[in-house]
C-alpha atoms as a PDB file:
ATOM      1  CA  UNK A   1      -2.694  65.449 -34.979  1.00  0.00           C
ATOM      2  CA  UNK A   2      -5.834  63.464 -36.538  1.00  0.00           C
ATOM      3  CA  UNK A   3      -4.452  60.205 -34.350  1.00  0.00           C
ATOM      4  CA  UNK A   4      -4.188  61.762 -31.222  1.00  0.00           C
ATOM      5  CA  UNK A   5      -7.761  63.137 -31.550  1.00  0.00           C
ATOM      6  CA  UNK A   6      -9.154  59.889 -32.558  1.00  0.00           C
ATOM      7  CA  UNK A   7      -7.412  58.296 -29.801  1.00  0.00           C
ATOM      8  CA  UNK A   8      -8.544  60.935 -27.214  1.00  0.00           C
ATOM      9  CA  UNK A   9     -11.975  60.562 -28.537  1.00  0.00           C
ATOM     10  CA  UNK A  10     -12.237  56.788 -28.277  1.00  0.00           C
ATOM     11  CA  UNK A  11     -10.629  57.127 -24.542  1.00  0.00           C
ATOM     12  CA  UNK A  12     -13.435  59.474 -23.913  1.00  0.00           C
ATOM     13  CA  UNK A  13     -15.961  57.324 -24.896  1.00  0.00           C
ATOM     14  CA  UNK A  14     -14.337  54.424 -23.062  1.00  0.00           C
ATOM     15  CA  UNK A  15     -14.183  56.426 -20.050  1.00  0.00           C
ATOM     16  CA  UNK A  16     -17.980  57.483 -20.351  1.00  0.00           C
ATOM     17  CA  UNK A  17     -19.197  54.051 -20.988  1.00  0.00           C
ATOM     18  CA  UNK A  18     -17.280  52.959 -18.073  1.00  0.00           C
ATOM     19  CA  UNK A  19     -18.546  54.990 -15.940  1.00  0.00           C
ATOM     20  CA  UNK A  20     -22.163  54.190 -16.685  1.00  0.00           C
ATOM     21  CA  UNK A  21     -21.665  50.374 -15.826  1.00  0.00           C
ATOM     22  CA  UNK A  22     -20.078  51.524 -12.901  1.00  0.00           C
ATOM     23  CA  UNK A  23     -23.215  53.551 -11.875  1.00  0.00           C
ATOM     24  CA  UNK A  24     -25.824  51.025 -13.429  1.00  0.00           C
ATOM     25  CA  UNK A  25     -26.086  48.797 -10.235  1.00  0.00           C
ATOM     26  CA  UNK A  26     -26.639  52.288  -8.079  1.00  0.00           C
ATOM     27  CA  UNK A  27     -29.527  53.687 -10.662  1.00  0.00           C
ATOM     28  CA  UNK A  28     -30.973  50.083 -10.346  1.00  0.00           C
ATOM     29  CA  UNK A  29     -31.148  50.006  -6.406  1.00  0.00           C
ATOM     30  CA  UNK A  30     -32.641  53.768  -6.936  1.00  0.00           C
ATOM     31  CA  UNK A  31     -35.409  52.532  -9.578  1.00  0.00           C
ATOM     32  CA  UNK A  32     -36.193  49.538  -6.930  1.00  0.00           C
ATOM     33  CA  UNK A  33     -37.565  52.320  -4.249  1.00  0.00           C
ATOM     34  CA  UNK A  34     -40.291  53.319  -6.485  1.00  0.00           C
ATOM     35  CA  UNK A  35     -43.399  52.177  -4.769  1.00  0.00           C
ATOM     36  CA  UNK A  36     -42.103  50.779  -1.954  1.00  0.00           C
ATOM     37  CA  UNK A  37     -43.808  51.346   1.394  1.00  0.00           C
ATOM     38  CA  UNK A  38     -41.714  53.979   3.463  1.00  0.00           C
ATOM     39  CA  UNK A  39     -41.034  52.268   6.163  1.00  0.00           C
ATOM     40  CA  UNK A  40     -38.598  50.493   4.241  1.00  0.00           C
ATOM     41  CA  UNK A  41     -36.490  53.198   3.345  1.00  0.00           C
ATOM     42  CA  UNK A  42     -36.449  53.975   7.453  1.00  0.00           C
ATOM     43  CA  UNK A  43     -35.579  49.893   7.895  1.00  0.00           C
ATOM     44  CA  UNK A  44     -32.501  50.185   5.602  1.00  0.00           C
ATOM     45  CA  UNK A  45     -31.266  53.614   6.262  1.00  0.00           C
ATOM     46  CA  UNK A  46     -32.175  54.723   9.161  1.00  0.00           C
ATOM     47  CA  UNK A  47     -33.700  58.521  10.687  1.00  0.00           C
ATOM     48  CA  UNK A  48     -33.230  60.365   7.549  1.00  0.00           C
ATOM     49  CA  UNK A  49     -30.632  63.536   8.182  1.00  0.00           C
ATOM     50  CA  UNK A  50     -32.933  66.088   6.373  1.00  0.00           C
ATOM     51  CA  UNK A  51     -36.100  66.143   6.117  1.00  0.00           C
ATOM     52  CA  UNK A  52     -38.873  68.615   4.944  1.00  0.00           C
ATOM     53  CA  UNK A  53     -42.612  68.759   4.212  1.00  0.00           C
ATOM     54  CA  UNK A  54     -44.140  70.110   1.616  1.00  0.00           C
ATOM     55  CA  UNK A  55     -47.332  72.410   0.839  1.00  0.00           C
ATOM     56  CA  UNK A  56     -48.998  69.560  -1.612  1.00  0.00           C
ATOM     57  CA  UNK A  57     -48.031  67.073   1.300  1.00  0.00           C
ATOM     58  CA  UNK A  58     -45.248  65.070   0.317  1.00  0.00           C
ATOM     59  CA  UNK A  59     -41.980  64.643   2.790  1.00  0.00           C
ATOM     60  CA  UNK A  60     -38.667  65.167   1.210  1.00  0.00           C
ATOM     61  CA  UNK A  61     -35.763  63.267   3.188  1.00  0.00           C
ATOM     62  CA  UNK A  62     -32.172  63.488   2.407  1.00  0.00           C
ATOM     63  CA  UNK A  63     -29.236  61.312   3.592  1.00  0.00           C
ATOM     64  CA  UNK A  64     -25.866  62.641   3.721  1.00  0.00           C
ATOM     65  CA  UNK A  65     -22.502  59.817   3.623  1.00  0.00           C
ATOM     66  CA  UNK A  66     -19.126  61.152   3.609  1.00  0.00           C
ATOM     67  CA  UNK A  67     -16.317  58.339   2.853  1.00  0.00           C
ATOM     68  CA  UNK A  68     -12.243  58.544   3.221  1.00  0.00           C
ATOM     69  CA  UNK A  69     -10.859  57.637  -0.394  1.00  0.00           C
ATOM     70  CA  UNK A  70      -7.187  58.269  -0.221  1.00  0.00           C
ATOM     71  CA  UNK A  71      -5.937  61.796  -0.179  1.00  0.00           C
ATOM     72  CA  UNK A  72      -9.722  62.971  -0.638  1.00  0.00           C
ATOM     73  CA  UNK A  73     -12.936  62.298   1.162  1.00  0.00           C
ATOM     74  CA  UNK A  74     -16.144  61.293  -1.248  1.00  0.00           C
ATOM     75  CA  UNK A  75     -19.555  61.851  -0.557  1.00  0.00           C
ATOM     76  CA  UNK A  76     -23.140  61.143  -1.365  1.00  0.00           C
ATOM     77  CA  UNK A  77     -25.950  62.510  -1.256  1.00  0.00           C
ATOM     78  CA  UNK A  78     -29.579  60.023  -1.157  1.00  0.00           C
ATOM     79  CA  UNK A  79     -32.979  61.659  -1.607  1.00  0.00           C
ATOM     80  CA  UNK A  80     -36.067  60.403  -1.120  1.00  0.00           C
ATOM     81  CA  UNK A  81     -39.931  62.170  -2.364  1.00  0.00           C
ATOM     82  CA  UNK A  82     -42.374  60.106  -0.217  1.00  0.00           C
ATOM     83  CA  UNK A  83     -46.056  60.766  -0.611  1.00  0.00           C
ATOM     84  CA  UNK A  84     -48.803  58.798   1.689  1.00  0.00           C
ATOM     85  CA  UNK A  85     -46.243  56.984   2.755  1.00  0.00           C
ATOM     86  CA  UNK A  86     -44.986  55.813  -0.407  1.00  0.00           C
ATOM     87  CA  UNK A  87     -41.528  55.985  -2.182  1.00  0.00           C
ATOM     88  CA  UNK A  88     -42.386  58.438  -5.364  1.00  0.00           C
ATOM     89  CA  UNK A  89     -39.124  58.855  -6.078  1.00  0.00           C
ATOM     90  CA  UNK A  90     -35.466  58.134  -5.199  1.00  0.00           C
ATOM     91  CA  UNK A  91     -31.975  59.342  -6.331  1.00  0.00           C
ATOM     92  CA  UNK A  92     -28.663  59.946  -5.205  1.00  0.00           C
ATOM     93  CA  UNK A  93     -25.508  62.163  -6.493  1.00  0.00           C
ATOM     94  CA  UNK A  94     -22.191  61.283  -5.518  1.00  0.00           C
ATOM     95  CA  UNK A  95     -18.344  60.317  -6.046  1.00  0.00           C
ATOM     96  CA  UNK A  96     -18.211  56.371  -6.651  1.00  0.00           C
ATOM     97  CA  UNK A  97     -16.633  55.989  -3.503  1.00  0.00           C
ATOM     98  CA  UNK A  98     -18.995  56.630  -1.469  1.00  0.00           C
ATOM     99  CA  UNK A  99     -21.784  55.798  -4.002  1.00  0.00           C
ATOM    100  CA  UNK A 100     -20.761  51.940  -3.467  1.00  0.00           C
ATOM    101  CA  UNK A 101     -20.786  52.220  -0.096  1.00  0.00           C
ATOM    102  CA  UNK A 102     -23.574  53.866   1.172  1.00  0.00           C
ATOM    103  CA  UNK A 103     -26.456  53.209  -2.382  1.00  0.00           C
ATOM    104  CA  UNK A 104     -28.833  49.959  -1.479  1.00  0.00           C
ATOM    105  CA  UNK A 105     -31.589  49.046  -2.490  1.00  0.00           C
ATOM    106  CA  UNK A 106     -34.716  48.183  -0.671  1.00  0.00           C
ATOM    107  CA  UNK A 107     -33.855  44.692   0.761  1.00  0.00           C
ATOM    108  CA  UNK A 108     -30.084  45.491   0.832  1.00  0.00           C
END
């Protein structure tokens, strides 16, 4: 009983690690955006899908992938907070999948 928890843990912790160098690149492409003019983000991705204004006058603009993997379909979701035309923030949420395929960064 106490090895097949200790191996379940350390497969869970493999698993989790993994995971996080898998995503690492992504989060760095997402941390590059900061600052940059947004222009840019219209240069790499195109006419956003969503996009809304809000009260304190920032622009919200979302991007929306969906990619075949295998028997399922992934998909990703990009966001961008832009304020005087400026990249304030950026982050995605995703299945890896589509996550590698759709995530750049600003001179991708």
């Amino acid at each position: 009983m106490k090895i097949n928890l200790m191996c379940y843990l350390v497969i869970s912790v493999l698993l989790l690690t993994g995971c996080g160098v898998l995503f690492s690149r992504y989060n760095n492409y997402m941390s590059e955006w900061k600052g940059q003019d947004a222009d840019q983000v219209y240069f790499v991705y195109g006419p956003p899908m969503r996009k809304q204004e809000l009260k304190d006058g920032r622009t919200l603009i979302a991007y929306d992938y969906q990619a075949p993997g295998g028997d399922n379909i992934t998909t990703c979701e990009i966001r961008f907070t832009l304020g005087d035309g400026i990249v304030e923030q950026a982050t995605y949420t995703g299945n890896y999948g589509a996550v590698s395929r759709f995530v750049k960064g600003p001179s991708k």
